[in-house]
C-alpha atoms as a PDB file:
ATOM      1  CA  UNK A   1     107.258  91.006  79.516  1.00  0.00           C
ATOM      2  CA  UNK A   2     106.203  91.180  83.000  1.00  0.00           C
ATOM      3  CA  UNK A   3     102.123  92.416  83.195  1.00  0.00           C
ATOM      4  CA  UNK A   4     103.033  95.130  86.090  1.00  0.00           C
ATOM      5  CA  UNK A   5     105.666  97.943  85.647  1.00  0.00           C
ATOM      6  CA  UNK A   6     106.676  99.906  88.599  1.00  0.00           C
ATOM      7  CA  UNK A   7     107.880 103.484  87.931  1.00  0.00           C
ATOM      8  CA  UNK A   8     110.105 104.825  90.727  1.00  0.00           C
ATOM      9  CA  UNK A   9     111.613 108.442  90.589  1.00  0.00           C
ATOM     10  CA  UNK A  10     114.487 109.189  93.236  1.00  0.00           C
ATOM     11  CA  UNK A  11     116.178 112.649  93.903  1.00  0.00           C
ATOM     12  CA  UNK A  12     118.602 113.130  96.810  1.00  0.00           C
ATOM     13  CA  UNK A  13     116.822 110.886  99.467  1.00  0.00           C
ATOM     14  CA  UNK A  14     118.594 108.089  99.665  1.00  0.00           C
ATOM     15  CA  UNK A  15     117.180 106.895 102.972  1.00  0.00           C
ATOM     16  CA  UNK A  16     113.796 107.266 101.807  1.00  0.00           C
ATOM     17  CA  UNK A  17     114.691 105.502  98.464  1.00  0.00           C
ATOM     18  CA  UNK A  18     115.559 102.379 100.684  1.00  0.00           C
ATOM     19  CA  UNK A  19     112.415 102.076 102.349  1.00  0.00           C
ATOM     20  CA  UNK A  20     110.537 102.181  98.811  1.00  0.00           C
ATOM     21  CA  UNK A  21     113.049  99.425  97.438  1.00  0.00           C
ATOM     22  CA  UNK A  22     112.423  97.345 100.843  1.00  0.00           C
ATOM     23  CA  UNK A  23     108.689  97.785  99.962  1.00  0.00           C
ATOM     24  CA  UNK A  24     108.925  96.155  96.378  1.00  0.00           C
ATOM     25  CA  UNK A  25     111.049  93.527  97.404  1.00  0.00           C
ATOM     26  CA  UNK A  26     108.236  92.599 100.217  1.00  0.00           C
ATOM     27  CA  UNK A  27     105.422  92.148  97.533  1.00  0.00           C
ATOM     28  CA  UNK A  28     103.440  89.327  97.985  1.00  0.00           C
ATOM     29  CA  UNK A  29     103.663  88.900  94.449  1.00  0.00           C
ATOM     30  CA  UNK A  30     107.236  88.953  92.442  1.00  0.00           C
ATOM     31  CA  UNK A  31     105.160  88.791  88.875  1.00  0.00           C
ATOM     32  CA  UNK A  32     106.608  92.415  88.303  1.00  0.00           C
ATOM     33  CA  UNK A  33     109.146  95.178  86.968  1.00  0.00           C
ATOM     34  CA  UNK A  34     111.023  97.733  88.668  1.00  0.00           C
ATOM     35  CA  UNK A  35     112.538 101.055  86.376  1.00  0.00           C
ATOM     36  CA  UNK A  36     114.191 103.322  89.271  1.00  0.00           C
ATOM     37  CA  UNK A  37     115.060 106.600  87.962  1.00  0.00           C
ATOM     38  CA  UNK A  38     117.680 108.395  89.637  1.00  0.00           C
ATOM     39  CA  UNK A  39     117.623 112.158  89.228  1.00  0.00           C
ATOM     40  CA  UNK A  40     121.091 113.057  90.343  1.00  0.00           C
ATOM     41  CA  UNK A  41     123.618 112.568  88.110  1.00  0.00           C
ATOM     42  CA  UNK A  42     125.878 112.606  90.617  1.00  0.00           C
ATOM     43  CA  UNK A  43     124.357 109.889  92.464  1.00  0.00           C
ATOM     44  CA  UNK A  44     126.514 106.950  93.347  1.00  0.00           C
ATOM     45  CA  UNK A  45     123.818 105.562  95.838  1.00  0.00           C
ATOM     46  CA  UNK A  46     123.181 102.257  93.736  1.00  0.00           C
ATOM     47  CA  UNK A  47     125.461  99.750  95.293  1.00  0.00           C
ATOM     48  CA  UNK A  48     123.747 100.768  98.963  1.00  0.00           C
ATOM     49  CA  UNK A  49     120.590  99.021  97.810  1.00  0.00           C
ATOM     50  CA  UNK A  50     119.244  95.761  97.607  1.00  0.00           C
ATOM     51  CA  UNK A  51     118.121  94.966  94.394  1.00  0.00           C
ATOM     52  CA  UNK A  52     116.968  91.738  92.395  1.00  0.00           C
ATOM     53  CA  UNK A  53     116.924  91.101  88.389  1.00  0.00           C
ATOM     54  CA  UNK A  54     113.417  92.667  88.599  1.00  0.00           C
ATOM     55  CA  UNK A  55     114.731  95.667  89.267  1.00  0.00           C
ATOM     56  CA  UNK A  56     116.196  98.160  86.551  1.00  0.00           C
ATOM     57  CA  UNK A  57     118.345 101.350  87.863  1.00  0.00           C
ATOM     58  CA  UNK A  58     118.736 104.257  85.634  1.00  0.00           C
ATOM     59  CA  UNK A  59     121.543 107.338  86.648  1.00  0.00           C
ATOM     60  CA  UNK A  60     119.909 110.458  84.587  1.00  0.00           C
ATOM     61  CA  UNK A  61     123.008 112.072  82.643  1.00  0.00           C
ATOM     62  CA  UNK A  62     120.967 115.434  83.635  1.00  0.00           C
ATOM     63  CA  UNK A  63     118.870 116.570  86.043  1.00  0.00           C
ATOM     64  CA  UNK A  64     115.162 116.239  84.091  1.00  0.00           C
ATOM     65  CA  UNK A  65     113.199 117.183  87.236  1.00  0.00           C
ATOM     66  CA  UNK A  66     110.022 115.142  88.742  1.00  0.00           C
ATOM     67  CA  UNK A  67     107.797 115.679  85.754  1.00  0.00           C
ATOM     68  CA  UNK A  68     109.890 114.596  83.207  1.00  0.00           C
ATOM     69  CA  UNK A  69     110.934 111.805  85.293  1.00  0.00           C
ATOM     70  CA  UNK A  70     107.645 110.753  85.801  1.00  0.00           C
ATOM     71  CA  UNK A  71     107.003 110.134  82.313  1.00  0.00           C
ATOM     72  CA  UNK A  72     110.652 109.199  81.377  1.00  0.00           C
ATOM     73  CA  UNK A  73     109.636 105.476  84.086  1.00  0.00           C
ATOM     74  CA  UNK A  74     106.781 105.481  82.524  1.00  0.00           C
ATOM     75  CA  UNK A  75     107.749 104.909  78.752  1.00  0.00           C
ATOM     76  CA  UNK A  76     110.813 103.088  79.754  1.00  0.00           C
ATOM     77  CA  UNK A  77     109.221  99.764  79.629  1.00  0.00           C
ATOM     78  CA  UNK A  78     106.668  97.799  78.085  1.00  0.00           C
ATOM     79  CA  UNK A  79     103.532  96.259  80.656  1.00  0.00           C
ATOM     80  CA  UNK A  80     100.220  95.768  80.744  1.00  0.00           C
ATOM     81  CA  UNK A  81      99.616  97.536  83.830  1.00  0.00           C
ATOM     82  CA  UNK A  82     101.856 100.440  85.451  1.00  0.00           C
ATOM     83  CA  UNK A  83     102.039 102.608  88.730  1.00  0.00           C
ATOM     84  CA  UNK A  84     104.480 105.125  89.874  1.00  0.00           C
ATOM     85  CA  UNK A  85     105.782 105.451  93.350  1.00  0.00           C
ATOM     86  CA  UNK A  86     108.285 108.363  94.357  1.00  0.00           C
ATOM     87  CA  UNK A  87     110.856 107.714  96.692  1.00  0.00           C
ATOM     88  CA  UNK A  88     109.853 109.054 100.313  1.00  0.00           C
ATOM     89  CA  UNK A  89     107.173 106.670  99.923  1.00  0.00           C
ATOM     90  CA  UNK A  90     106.122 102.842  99.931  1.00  0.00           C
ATOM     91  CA  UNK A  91     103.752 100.304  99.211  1.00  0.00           C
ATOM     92  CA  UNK A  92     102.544  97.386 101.599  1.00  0.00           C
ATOM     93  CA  UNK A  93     103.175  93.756 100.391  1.00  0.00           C
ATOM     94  CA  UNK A  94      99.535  93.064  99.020  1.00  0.00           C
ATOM     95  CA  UNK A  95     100.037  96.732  97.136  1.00  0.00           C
ATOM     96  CA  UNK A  96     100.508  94.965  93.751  1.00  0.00           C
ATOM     97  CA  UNK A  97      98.575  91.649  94.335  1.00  0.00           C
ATOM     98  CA  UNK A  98      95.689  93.387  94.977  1.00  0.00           C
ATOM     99  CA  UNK A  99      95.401  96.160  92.830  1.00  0.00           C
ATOM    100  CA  UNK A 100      95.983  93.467  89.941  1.00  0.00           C
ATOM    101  CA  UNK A 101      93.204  91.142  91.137  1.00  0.00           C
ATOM    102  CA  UNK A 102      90.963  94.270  90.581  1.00  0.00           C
ATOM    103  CA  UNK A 103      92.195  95.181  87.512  1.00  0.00           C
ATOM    104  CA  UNK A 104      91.903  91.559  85.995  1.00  0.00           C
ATOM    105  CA  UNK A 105      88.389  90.762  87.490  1.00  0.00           C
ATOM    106  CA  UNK A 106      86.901  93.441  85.167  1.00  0.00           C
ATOM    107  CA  UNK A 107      88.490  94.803  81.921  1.00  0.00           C
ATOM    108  CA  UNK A 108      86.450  97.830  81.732  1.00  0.00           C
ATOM    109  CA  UNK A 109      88.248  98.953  85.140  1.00  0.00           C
ATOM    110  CA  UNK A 110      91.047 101.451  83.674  1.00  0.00           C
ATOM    111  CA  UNK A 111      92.491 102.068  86.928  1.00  0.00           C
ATOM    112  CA  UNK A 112      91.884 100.828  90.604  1.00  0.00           C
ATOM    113  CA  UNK A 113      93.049 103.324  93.665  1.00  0.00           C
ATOM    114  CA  UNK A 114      93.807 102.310  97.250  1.00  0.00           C
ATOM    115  CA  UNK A 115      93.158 104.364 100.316  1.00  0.00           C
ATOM    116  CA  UNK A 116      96.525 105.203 102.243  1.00  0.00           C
ATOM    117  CA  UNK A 117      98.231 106.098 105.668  1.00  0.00           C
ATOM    118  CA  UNK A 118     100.062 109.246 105.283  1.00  0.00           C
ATOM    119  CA  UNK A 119     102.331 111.596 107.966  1.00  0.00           C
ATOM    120  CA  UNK A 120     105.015 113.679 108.138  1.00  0.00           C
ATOM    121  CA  UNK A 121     109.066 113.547 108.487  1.00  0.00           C
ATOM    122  CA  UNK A 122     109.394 113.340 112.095  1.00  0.00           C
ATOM    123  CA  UNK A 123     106.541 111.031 112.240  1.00  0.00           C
ATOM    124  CA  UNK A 124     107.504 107.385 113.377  1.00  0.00           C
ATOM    125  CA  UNK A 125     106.412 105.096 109.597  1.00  0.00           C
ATOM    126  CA  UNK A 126     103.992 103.452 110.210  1.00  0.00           C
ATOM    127  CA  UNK A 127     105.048  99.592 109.831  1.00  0.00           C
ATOM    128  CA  UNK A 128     104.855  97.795 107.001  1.00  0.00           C
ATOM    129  CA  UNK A 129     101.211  95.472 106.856  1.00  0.00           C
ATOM    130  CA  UNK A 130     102.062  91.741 107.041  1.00  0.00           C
ATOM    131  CA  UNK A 131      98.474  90.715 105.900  1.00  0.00           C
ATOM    132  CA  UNK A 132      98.507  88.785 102.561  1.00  0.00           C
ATOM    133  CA  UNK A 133      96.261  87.091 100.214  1.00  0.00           C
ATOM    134  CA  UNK A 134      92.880  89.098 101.474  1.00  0.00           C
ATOM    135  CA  UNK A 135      89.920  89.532  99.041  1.00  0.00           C
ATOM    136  CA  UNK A 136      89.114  92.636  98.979  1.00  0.00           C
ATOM    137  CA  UNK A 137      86.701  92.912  95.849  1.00  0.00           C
ATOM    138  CA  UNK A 138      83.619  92.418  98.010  1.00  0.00           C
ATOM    139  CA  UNK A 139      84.760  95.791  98.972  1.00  0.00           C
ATOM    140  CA  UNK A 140      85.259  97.453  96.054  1.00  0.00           C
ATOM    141  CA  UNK A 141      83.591 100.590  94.327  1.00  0.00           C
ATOM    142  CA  UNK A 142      83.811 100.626  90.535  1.00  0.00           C
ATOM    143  CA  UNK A 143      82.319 104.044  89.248  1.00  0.00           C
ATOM    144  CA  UNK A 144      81.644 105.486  85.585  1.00  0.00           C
ATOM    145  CA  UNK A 145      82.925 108.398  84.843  1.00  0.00           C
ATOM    146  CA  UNK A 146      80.252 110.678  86.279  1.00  0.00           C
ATOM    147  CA  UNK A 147      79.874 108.624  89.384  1.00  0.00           C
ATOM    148  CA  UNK A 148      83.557 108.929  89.692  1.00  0.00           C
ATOM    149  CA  UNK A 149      83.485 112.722  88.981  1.00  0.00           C
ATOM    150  CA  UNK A 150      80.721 112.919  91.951  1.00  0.00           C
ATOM    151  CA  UNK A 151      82.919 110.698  94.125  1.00  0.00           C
ATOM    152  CA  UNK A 152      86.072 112.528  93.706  1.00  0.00           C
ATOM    153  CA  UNK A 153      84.694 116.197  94.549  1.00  0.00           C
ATOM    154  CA  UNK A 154      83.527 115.564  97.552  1.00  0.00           C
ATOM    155  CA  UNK A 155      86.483 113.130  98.547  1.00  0.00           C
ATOM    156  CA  UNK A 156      89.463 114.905  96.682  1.00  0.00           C
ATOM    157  CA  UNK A 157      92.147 113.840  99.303  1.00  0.00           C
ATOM    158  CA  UNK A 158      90.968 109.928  99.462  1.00  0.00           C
ATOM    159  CA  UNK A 159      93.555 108.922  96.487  1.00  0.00           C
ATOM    160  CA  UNK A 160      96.288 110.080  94.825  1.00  0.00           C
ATOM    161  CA  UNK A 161      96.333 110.307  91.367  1.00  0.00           C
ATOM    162  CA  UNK A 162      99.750 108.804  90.636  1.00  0.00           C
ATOM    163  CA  UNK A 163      99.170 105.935  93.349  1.00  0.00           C
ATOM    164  CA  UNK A 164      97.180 104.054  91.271  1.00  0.00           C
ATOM    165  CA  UNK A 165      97.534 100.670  89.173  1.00  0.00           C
ATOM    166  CA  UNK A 166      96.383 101.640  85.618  1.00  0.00           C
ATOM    167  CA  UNK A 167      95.852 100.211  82.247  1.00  0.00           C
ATOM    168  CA  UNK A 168      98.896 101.757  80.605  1.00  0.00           C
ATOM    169  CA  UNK A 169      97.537 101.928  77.122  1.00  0.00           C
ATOM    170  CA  UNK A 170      94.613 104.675  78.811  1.00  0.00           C
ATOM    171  CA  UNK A 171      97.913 106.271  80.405  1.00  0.00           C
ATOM    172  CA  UNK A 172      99.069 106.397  76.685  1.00  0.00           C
ATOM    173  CA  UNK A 173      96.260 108.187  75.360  1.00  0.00           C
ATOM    174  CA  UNK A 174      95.707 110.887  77.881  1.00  0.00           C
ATOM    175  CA  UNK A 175      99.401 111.636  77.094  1.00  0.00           C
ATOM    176  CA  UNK A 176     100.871 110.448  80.392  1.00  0.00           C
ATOM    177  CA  UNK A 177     101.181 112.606  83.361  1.00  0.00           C
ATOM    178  CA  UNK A 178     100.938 116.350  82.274  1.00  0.00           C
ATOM    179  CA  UNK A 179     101.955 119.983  84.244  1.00  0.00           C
ATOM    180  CA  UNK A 180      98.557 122.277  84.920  1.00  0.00           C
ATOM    181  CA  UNK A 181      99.556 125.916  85.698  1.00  0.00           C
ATOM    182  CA  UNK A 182     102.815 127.749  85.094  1.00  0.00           C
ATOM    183  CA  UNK A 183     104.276 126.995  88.171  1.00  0.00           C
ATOM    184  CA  UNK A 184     105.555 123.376  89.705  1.00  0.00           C
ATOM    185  CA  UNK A 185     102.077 121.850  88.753  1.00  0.00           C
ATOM    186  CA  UNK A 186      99.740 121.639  92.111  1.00  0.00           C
ATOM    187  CA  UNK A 187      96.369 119.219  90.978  1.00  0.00           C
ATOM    188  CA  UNK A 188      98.357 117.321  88.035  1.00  0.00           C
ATOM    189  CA  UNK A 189      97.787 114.166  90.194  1.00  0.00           C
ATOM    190  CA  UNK A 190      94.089 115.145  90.997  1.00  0.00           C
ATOM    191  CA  UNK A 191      92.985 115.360  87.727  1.00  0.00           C
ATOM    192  CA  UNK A 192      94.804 112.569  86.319  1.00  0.00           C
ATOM    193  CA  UNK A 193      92.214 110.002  87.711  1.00  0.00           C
ATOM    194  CA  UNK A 194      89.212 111.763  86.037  1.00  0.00           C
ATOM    195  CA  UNK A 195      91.169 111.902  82.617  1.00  0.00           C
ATOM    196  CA  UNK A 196      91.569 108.310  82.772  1.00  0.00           C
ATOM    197  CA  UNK A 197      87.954 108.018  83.747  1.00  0.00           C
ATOM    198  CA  UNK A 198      86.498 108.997  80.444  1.00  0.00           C
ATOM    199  CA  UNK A 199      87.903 105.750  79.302  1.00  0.00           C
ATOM    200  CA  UNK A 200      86.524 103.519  81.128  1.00  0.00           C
ATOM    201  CA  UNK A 201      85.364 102.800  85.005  1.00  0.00           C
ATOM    202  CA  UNK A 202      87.634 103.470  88.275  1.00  0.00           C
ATOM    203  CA  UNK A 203      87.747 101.288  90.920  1.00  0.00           C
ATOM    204  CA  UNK A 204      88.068 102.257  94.397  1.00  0.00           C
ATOM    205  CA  UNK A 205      89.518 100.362  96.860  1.00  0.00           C
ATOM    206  CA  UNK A 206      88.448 101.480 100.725  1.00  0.00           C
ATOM    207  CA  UNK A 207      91.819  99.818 101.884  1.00  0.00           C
ATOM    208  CA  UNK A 208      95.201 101.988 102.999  1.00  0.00           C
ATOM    209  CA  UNK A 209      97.808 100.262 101.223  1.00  0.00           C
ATOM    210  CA  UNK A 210      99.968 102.329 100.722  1.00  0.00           C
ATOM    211  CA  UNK A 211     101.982 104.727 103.146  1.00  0.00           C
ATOM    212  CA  UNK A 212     102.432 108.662 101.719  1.00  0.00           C
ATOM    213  CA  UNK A 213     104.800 110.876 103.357  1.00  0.00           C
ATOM    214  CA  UNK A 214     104.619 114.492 103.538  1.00  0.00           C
ATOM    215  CA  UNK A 215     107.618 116.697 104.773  1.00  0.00           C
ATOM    216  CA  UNK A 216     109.685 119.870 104.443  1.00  0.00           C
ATOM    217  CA  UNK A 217     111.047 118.889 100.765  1.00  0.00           C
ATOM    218  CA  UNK A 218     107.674 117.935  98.915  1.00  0.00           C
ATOM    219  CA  UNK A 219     106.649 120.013  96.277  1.00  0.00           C
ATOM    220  CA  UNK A 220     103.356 120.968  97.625  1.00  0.00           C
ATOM    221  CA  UNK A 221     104.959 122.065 101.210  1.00  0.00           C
ATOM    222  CA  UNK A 222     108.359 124.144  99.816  1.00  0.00           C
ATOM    223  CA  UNK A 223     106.452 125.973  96.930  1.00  0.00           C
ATOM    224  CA  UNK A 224     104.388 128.378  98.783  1.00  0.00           C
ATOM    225  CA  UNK A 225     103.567 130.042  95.555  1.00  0.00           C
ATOM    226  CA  UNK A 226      99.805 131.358  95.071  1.00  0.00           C
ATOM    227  CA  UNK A 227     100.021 131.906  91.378  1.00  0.00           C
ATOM    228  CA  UNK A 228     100.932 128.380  90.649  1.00  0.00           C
ATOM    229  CA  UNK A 229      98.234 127.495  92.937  1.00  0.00           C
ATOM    230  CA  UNK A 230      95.591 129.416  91.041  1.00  0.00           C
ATOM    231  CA  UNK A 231      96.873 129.061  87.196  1.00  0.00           C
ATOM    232  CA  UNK A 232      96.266 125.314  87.834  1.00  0.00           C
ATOM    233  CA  UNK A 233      93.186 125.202  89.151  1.00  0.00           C
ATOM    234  CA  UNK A 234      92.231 127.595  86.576  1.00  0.00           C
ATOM    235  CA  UNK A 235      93.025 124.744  84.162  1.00  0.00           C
ATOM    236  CA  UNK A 236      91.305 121.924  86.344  1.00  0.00           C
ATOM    237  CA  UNK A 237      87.810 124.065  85.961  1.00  0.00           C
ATOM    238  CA  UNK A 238      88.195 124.362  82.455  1.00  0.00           C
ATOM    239  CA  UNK A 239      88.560 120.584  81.957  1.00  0.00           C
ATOM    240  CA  UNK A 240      85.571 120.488  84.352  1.00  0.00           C
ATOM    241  CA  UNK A 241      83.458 122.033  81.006  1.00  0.00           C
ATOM    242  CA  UNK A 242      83.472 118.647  79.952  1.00  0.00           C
ATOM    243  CA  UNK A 243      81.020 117.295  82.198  1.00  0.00           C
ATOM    244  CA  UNK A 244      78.677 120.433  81.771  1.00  0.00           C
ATOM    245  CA  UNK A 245      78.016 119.141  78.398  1.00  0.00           C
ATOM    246  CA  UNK A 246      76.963 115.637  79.800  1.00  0.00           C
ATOM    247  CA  UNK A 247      74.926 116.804  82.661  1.00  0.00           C
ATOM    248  CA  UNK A 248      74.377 120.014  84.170  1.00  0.00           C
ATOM    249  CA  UNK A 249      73.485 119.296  87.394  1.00  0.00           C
ATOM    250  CA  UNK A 250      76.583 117.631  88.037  1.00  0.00           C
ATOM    251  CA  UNK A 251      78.723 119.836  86.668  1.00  0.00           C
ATOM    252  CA  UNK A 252      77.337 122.143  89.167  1.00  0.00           C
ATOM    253  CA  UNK A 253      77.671 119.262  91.724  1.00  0.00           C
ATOM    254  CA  UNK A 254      81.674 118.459  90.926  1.00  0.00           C
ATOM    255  CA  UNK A 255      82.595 122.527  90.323  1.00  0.00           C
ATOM    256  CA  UNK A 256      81.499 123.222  93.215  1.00  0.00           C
ATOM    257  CA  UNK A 257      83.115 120.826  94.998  1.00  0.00           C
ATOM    258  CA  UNK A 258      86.359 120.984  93.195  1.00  0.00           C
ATOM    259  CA  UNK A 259      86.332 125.315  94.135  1.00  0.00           C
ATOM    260  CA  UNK A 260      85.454 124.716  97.426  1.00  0.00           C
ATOM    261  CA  UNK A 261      88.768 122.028  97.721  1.00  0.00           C
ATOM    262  CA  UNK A 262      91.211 124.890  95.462  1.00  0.00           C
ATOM    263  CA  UNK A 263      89.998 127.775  97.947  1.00  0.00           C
ATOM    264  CA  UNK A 264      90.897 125.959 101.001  1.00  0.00           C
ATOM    265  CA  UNK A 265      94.258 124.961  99.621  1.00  0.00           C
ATOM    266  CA  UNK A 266      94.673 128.930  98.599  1.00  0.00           C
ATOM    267  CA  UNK A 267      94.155 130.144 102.097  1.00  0.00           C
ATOM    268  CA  UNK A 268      96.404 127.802 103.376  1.00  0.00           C
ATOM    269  CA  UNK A 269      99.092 128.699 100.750  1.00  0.00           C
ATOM    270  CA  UNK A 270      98.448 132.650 101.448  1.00  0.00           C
ATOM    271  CA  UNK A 271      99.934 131.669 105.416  1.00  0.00           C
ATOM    272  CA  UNK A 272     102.846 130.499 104.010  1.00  0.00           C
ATOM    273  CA  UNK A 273     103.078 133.054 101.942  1.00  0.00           C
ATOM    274  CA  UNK A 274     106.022 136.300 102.981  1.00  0.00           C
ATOM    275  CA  UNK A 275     104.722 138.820 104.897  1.00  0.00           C
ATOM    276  CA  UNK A 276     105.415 141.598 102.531  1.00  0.00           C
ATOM    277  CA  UNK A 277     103.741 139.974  99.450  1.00  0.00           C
ATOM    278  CA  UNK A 278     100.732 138.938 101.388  1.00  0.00           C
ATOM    279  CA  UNK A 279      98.401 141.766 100.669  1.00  0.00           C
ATOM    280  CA  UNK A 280      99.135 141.996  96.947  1.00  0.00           C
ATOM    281  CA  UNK A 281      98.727 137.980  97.483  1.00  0.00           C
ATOM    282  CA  UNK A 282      95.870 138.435  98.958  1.00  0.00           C
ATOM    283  CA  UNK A 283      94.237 140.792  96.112  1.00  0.00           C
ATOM    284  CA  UNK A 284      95.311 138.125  93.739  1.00  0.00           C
ATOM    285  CA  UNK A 285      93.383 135.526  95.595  1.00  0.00           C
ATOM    286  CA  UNK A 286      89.609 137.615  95.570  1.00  0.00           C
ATOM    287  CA  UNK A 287      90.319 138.320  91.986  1.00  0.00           C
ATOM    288  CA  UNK A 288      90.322 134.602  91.234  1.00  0.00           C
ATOM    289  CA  UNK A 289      87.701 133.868  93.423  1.00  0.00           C
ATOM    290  CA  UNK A 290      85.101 136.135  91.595  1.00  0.00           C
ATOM    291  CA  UNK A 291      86.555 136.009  88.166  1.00  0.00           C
ATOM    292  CA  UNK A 292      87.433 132.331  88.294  1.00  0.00           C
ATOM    293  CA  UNK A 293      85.284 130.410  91.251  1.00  0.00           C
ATOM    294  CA  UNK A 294      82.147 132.353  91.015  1.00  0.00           C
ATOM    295  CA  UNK A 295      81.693 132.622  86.961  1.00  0.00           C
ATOM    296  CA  UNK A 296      81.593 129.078  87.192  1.00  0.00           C
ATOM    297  CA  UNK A 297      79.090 128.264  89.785  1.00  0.00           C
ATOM    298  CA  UNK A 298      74.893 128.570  90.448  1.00  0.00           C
ATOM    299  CA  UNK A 299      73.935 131.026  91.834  1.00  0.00           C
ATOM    300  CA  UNK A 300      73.217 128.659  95.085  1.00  0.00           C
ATOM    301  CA  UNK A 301      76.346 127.718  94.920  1.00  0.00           C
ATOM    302  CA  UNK A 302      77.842 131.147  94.645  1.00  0.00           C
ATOM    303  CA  UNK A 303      76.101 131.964  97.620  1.00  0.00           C
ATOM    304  CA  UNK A 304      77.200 128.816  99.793  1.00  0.00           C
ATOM    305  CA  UNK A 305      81.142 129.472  98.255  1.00  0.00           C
ATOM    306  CA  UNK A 306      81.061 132.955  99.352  1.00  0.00           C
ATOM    307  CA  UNK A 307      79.811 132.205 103.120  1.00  0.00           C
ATOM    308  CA  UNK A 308      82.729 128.882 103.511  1.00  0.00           C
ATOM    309  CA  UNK A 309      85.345 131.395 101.762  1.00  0.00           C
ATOM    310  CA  UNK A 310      84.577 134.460 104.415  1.00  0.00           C
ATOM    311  CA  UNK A 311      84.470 131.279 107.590  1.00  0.00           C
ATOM    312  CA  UNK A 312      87.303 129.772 105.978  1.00  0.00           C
ATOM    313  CA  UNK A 313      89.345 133.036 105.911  1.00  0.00           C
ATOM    314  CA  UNK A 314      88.620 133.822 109.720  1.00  0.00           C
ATOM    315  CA  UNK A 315      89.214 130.436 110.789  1.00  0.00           C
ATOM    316  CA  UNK A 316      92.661 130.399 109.523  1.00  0.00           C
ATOM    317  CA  UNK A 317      93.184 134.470 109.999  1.00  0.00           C
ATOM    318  CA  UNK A 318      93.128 133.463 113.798  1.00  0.00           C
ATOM    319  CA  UNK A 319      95.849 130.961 113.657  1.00  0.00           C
ATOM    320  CA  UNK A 320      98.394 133.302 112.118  1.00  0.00           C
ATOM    321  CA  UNK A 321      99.626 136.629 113.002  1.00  0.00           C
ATOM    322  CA  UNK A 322      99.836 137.952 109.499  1.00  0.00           C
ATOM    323  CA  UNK A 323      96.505 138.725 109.182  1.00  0.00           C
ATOM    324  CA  UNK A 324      95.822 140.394 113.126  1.00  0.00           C
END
């Protein structure tokens, strides 16, 4: 049994997929599995890859979609350790070798999470890094669960929740990855992280080694869909309760913080939003934010909410036309 299992989900994007094999079969470490789960059962994209006896590639007989994928890799194999990677992404070569050095140095880490480059489609990839064998545990944060709580309100785009390499047995018991909302399940991959971190400590590592893509076909760019949007972060502050009972203060601290990163994403949801939906949209969206954001603030931080919401809605009213 190899001590790191890499979960990667494919669907239609066959270029992309090629780059994230390319990536694996750079790691400066080859102490690892690959399960590649193909979404398209009509796929027939296999033979156009290179791929060595670490690697295992799955056809899906149906169409499961991401979520199910995601969890289909990840209880496909056995490993000590596991990460997922999608396919319009990639790691660089020290990816694995240095995640794992974290993870072994200290068995109370239940997860360690790089930093990352990240652009869109058109963008030219950035290359992949050629450095090996660094040390970058000098370097490293490792947080508790309430210093990681603090951490990850006020930096809530640093990581990404999937990107990590984690203990799989604290995977296990949080129930692997899980939808929030009703819709395609915006903030699963936030709150992930801060599931895991009632388990045990996070490490953070302040180095981009990994390279995320963002383009026309993620989920987060072609669902312009408020109400999935605001059903999950509904779900997010309601998992936040659990820190209220450990310390007030910073369950004031993290809400806040957390709200203030859901609102933004909301207004910049409502300008992708059709023009004749946008003012019932729009009424949907102050609802929330005194039914949902306010209820669960100070009233300081009511106060300082209501003042970014009203800047943050005439910053962005300016760069669109819908709302002149």
């Amino acid at each position: 049994m190899k001590s790191v299992c890499i979960g990667l989900i494919t669907y239609k994007r066959p270029r992309f997929l090629a780059q994230a094999v390319s990536s694996l079969n750079n790691q400066s470490t080859k102490n690892f599995h690959v399960v590649i789960s193909d979404d398209n059962p009509k796929s027939s994209k296999k033979t156009r890859l290179v791929l060595n006896k670490n690697f295992e590639y799955i056809i899906q007989k149906k169409n499961l979609g991401e979520i199910k994928n995601l969890n289909f890799v990840f209880n496909k194999k056995q490993s000590k350790y596991f990460c997922w990677l999608s396919d319009d992404d990639y790691f660089y070569p020290n990816y694995i070798e240095a995640c794992k050095k974290v993870l072994d140095y200290n068995s109370d880490i239940v997860a360690v999470y790089p930093f990352y480059h990240s652009s869109n489609e058109t963008s030219t990839p950035r290359p992949l890094s050629t450095k090996k064998k660094l040390d970058y545990l000098p370097n490293v944060k490792i947080l508790d669960r309430k210093e990681f709580a603090l951490w990850c309100s006020k930096n809530p785009n640093k990581i990404i929740g999937i990107y990590g390499l984690i203990q799989k047995k604290y995977l296990h018991a949080i129930g692997g990855f899980k939808k929030l909302g009703n819709g395609f399940g915006p903030y699963s991959d936030t709150i992930l992280p801060l599931k895991l971190s009632f388990y045990g400590k996070i490490a953070i590592l302040p180095e981009k080694l990994f390279f995320y893509r963002t383009h026309a076909n993620a989920l987060s760019v072609s669902n312009p869909d408020l109400d999935s949007y605001l059903s999950a972060d509904k779900e997010f502050i309601k998992f936040l309760q659990k820190y209220k009972e450990v310390d007030k203060k910073l369950y004031d601290n993290i809400t806040q913080g957390f709200i203030r990163f859901f609102l933004n994403n909301a207004i910049h949801v409502l300008q992708r939003e059709p023009f004749h939906d946008l003012s019932k949209k729009y009424i949907l969206l102050l609802k929330h934010f005194c039914f949902v954001y306010l209820k669960n603030l100070n009233l300081i931080n009511k106060i300082y909410l209501f003042v970014f919401f009203f800047f943050s809605f005439l910053k962005y009213a300016k760069k669109s036309k819908k709302y002149i």
